[in-house]
Protein backbone atom coordinates (compact mmCIF):
# COMPACT_ATOMS: atom_id res chain seq x y z
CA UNK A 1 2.81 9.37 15.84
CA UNK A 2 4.08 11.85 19.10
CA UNK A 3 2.05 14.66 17.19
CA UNK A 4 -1.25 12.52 17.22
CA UNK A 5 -0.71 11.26 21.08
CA UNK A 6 0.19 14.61 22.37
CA UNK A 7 -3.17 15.70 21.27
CA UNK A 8 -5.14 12.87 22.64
CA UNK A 9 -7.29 14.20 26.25
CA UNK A 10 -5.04 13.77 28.61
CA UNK A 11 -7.57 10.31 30.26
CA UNK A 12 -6.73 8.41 27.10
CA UNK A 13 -2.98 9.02 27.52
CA UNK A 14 -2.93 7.88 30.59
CA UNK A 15 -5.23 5.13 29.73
CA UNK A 16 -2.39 3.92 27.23
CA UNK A 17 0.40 4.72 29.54
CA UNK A 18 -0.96 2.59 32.56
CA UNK A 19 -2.09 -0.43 30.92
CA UNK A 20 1.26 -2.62 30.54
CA UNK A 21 -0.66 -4.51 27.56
CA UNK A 22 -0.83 -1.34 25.48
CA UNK A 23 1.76 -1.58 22.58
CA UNK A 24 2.67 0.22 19.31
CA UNK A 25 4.37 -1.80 16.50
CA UNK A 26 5.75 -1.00 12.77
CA UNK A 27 4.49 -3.46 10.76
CA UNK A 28 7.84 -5.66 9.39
CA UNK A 29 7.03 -6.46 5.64
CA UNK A 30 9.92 -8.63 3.90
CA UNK A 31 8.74 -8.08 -0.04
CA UNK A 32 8.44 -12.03 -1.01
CA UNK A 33 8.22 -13.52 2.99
CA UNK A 34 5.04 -11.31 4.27
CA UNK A 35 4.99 -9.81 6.94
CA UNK A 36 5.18 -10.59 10.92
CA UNK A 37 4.87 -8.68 14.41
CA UNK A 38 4.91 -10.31 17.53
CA UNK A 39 2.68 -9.09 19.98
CA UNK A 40 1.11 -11.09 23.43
CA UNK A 41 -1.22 -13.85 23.03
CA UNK A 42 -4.78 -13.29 23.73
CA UNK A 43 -5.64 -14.30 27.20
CA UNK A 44 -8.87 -14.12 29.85
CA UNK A 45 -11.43 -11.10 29.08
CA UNK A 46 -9.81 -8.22 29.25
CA UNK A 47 -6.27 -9.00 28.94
CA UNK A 48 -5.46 -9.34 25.57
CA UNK A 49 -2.46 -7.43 24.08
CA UNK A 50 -3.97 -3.50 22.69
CA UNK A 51 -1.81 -3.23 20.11
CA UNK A 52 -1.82 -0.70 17.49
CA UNK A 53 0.35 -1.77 14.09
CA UNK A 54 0.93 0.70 12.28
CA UNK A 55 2.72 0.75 8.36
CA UNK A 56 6.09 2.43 7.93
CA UNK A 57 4.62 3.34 4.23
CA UNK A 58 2.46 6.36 6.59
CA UNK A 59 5.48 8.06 6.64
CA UNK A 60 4.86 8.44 3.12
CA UNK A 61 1.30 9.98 3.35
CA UNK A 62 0.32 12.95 3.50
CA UNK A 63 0.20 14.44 7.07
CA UNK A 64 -3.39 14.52 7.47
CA UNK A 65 -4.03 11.59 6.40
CA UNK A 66 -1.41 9.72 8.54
CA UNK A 67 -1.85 11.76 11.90
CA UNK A 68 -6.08 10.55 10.91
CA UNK A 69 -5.22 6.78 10.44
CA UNK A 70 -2.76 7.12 13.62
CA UNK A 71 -5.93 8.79 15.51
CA UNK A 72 -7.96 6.03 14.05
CA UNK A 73 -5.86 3.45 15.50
CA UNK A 74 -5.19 4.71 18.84
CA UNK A 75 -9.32 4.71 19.11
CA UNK A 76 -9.61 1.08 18.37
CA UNK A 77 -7.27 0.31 21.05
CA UNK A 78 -8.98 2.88 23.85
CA UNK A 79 -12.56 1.44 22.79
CA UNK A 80 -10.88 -2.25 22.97
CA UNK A 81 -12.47 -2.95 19.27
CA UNK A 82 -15.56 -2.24 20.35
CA UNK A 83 -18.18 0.83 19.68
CA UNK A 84 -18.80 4.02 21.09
CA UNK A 85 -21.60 5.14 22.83
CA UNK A 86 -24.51 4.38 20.28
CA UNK A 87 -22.66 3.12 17.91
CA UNK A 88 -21.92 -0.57 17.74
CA UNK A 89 -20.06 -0.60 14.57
CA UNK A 90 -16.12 -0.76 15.41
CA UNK A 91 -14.54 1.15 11.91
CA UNK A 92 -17.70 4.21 12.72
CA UNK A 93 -16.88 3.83 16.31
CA UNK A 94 -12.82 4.98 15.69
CA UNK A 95 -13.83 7.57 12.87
CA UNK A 96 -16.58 9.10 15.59
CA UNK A 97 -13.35 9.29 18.42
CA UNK A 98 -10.81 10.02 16.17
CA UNK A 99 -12.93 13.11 14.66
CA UNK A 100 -13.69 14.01 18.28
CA UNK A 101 -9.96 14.38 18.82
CA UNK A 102 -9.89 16.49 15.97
CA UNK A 103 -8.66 13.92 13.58
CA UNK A 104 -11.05 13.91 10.52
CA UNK A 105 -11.04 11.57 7.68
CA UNK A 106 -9.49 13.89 4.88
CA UNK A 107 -11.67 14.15 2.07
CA UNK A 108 -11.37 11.09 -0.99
CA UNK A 109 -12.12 8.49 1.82
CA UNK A 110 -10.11 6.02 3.53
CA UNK A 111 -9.70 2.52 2.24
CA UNK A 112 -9.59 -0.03 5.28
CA UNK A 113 -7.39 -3.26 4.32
């Protein structure tokens, strides 16, 4: 996760590092229970929590493909789930940053869920 934010331009580190509703979680899954994170409630416009959840399973990944879905994440929270530029679709919006960090999807896709 350090490896993907070190190499994010230096404006969207700070954006994270300024903004006191910017968060990073592990997932907690208890096999049988589900799973639960606690993160702050949404409030006015604006100041909803920006937290990116990420699964301790990435660990597991290959390094590409986990430093990509990292990337990925970290672009939903700068772009506040929204698009980029011209393109209004949220999932295309973080693939279009993320590759622009120089995070691209590795090849055999990426299966959102």
């Amino acid at each position: 996760m350090i490896a993907v934010l070190e190499r994010l331009p230096e404006l969207v580190q700070r954006d994270f590092h300024d903004d006191p509703r910017f968060r990073i979680a592990l997932e907690k899954f208890v096999p049988g229970e589900g799973w639960s994170l606690w993160m702050a409630s949404p409030g006015p416009v604006g100041s909803g929590s920006r937290c990116v959840v990420l699964r301790p399973k990435l660990a597991d990944c290959p390094e590409a493909f986990a430093h990509y879905v990292i990337a990925h994440e970290f672009a939903h929270a700068h772009l506040h789930n929204g698009g980029w530029g011209e393109i209004t679709d949220i999932e295309e919006a973080a693939d279009a940053l993320a590759a622009s960090w120089g995070f691209l999807q590795p090849m055999g896709g990426f299966v959102r869920g």
